[in-house]
C-alpha atoms as a PDB file:
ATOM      1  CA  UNK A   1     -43.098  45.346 -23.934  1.00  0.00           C
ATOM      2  CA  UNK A   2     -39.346  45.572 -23.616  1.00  0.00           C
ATOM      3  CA  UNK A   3     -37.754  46.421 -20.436  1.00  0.00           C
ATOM      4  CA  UNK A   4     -34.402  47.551 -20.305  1.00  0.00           C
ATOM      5  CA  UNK A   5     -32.092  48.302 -16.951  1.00  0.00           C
ATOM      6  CA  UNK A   6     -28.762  50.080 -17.663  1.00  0.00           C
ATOM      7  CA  UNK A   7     -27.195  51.054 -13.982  1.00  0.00           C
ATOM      8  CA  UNK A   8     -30.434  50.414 -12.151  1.00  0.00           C
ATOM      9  CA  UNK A   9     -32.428  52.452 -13.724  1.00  0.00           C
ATOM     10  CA  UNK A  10     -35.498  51.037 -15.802  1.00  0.00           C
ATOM     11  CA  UNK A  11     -36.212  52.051 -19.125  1.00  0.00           C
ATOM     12  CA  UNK A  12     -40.049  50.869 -20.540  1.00  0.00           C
ATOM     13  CA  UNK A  13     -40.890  50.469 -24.184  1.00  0.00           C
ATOM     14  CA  UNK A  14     -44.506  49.155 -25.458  1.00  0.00           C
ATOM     15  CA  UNK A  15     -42.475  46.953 -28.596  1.00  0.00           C
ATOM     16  CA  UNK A  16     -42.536  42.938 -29.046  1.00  0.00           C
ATOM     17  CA  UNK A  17     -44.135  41.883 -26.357  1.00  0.00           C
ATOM     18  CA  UNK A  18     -40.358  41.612 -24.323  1.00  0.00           C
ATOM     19  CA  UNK A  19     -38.505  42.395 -21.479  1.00  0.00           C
ATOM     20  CA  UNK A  20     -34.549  43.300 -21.457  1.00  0.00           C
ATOM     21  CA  UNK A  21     -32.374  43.942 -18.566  1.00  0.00           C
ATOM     22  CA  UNK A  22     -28.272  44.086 -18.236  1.00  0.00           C
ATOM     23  CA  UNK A  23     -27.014  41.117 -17.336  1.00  0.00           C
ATOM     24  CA  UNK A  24     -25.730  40.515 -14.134  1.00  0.00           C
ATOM     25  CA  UNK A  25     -22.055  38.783 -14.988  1.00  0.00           C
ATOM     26  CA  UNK A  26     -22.054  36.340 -12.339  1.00  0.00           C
ATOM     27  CA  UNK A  27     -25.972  34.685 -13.280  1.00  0.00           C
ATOM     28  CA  UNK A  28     -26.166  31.818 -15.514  1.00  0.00           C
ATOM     29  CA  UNK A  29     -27.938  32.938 -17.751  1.00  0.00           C
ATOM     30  CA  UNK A  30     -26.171  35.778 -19.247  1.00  0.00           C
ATOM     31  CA  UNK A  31     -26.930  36.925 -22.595  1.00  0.00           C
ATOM     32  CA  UNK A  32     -29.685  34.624 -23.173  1.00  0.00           C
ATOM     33  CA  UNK A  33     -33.008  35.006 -24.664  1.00  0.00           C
ATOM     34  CA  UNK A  34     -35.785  33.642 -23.358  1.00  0.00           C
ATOM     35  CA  UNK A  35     -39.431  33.213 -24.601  1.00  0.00           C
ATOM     36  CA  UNK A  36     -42.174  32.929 -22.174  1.00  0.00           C
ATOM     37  CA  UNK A  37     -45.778  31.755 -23.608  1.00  0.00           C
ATOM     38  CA  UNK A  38     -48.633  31.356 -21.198  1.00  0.00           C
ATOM     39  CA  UNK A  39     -51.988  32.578 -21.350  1.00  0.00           C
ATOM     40  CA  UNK A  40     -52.060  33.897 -17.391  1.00  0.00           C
ATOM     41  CA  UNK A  41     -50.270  36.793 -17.284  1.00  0.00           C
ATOM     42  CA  UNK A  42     -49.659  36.648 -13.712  1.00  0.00           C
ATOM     43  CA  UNK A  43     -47.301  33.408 -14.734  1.00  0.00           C
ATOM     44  CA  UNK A  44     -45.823  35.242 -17.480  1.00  0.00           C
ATOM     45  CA  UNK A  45     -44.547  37.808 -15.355  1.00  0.00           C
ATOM     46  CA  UNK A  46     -43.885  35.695 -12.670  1.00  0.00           C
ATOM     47  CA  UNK A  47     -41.398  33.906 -15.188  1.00  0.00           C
ATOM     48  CA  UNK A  48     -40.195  36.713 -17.222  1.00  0.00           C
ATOM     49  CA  UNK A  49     -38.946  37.562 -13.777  1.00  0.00           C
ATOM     50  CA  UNK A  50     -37.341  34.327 -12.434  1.00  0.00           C
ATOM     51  CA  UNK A  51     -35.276  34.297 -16.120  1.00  0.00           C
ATOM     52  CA  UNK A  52     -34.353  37.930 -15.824  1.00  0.00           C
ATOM     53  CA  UNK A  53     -33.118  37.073 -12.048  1.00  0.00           C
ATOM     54  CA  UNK A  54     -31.199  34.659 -13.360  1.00  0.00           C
ATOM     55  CA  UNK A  55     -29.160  36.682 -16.058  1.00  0.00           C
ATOM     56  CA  UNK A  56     -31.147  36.337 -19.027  1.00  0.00           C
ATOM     57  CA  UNK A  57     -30.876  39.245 -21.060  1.00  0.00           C
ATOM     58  CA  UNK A  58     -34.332  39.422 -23.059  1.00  0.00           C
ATOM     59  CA  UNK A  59     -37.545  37.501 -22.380  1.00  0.00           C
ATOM     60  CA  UNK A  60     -40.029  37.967 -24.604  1.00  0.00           C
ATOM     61  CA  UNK A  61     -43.922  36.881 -23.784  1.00  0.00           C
ATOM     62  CA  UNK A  62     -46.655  35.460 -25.670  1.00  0.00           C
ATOM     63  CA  UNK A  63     -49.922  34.868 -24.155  1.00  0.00           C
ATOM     64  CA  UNK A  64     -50.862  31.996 -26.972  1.00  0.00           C
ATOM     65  CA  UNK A  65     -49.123  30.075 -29.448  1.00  0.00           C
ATOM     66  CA  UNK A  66     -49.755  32.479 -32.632  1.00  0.00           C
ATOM     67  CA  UNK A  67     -48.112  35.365 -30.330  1.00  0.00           C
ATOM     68  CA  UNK A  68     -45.176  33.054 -29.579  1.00  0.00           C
ATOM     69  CA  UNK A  69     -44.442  31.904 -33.296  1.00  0.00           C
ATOM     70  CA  UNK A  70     -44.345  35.371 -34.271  1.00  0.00           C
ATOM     71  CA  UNK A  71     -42.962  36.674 -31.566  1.00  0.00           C
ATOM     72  CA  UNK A  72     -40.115  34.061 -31.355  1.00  0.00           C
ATOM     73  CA  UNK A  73     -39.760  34.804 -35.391  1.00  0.00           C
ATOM     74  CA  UNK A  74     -38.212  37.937 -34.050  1.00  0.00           C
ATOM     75  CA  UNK A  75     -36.264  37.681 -30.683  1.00  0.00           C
ATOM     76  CA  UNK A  76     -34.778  34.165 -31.890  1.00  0.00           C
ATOM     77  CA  UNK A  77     -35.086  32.341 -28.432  1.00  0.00           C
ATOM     78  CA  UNK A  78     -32.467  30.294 -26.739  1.00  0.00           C
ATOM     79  CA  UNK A  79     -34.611  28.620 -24.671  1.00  0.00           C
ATOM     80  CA  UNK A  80     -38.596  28.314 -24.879  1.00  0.00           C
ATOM     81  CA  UNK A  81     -41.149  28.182 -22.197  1.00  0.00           C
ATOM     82  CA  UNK A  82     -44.717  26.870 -22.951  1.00  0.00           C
ATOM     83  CA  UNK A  83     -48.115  26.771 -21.438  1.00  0.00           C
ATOM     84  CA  UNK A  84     -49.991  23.387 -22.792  1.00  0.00           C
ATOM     85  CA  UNK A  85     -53.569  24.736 -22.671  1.00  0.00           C
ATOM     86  CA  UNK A  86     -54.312  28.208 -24.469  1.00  0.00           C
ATOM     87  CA  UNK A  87     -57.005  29.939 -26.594  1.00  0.00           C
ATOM     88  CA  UNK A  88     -56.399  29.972 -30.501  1.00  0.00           C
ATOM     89  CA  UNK A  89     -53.455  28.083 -30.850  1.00  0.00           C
ATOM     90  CA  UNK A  90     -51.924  25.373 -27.831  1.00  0.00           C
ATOM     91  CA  UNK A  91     -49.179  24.506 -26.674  1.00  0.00           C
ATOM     92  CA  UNK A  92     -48.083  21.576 -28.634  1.00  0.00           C
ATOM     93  CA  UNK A  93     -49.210  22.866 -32.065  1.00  0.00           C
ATOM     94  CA  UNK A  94     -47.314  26.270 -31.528  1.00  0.00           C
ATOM     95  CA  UNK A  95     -44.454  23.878 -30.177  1.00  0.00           C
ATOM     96  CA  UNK A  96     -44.424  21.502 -33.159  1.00  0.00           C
ATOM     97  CA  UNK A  97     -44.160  24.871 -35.168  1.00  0.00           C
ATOM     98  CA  UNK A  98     -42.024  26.171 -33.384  1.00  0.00           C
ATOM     99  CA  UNK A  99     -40.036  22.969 -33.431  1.00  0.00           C
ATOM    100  CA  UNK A 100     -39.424  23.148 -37.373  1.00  0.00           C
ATOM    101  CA  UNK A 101     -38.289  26.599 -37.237  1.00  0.00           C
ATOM    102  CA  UNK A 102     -35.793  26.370 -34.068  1.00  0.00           C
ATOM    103  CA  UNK A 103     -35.122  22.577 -34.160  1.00  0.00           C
ATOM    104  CA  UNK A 104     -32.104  22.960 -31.425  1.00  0.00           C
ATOM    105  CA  UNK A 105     -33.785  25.446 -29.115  1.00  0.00           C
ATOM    106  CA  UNK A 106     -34.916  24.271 -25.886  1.00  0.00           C
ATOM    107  CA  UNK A 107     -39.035  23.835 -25.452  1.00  0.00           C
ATOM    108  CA  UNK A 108     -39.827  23.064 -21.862  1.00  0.00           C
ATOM    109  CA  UNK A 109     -43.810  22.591 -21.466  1.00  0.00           C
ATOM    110  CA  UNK A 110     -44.340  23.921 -18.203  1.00  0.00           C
ATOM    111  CA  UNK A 111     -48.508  22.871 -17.286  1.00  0.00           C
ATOM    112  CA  UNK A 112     -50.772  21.969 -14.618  1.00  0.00           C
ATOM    113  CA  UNK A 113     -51.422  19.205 -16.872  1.00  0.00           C
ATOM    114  CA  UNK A 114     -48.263  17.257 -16.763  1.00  0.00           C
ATOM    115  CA  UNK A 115     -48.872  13.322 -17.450  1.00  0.00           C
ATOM    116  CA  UNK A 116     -47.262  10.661 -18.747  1.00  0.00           C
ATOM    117  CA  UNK A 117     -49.761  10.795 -21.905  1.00  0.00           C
ATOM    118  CA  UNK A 118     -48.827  14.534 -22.533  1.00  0.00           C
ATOM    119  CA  UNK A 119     -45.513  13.726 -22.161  1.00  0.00           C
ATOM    120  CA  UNK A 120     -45.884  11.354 -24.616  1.00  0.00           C
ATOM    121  CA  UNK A 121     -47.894  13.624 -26.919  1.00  0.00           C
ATOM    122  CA  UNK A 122     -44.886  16.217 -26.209  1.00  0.00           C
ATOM    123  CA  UNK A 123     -42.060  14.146 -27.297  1.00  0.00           C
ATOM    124  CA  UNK A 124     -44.129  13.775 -30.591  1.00  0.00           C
ATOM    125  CA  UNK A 125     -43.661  16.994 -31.211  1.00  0.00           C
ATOM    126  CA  UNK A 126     -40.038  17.696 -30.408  1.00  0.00           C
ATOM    127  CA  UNK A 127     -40.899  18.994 -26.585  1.00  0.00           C
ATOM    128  CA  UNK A 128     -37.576  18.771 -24.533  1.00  0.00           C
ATOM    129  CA  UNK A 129     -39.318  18.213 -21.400  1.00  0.00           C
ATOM    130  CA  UNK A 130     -42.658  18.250 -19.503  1.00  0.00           C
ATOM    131  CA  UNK A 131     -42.554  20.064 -15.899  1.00  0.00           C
ATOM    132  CA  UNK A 132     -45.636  20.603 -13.791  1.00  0.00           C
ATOM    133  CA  UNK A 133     -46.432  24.097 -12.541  1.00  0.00           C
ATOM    134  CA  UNK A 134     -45.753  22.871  -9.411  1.00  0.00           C
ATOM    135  CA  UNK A 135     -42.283  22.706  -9.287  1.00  0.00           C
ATOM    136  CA  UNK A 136     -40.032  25.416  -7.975  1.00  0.00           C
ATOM    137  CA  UNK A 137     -38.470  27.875 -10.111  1.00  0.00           C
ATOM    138  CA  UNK A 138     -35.152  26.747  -8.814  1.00  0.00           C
ATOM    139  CA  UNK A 139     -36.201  23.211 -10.233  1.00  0.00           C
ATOM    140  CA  UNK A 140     -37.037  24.998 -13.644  1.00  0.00           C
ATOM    141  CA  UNK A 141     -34.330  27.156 -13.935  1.00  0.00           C
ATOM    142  CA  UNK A 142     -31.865  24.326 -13.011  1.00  0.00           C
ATOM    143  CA  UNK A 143     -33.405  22.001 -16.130  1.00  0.00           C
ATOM    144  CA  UNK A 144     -33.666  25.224 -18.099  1.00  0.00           C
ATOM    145  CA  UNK A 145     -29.578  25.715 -18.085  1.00  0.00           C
ATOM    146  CA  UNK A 146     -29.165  21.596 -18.455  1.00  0.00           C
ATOM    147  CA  UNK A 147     -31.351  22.008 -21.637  1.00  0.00           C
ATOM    148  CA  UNK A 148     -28.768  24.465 -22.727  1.00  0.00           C
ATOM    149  CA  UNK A 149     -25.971  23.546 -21.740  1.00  0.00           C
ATOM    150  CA  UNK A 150     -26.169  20.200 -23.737  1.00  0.00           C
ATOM    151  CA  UNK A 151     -26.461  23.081 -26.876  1.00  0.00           C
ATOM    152  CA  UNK A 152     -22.730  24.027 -25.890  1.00  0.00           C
ATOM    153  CA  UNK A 153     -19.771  22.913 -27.930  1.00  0.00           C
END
């Protein structure tokens, strides 16, 4: 789905599995792209909403890690959100792929199973960082821009 706003008003098109809004000027995250991949929807939108608060022009969503290759194939991401555990394709095989493709995007593994093994496990394949579920969105939007920034000439 791609959502666009233009004045306030909300335009909805079933297309890519992504959401667009105009950027407010003064967010941080203007212009950006997003990707979103978690297999509970409610999250995904929960997300996709938090990011599109914060300025980002496009998230796209993915509800496994096949979705998310493809789908990141086409929006070309500046920053990447994953779930660890998913049906079909996880986490940190769609992030290892994902990984080769993007190697200077952002991948922030956002799970209810954050540990220091799956950290480890992460880092193995090219994860950025490892962030429970239970942290605020503040928290994750404030390590989402440092992930960025470091991007920035």
């Amino acid at each position: 789905m791609i959502v666009e706003g233009a004045l306030g008003d909300l335009k909805c098109a079933v297309e890519r599995g992504t959401l667009e809004v105009q950027s407010d000027q003064r967010k941080r995250g203007i212009g950006k792209t997003v990707l979103v991949v978690d297999d509970h929807a409610p999250i995904r939108k929960m997300l996709a909403t938090a990011f599109l608060s914060d300025g980002f022009k496009t998230c796209g969503e993915a509800a496994n890690g096949a979705e998310a290759i493809e789908l990141a194939q086409q929006i070309k991401p500046d920053l990447i959100t994953m779930d660890l555990s998913m049906p079909g394709v996880s986490g940190l095989v769609a992030s290892s792929a994902l990984r080769k493709i993007f190697p200077k995007v952002p991948i922030i593994l956002f799970t209810l199973y954050a540990s220091k093994i799956v950290e480890v496990e992460a880092a193995k394949v090219g994860i950025s960082v490892v962030l429970s579920k239970t942290v605020s969105f503040y928290v994750l939007m404030d390590i989402a821009h440092q992930l960025m920034g470091r991007l920035t000439p």
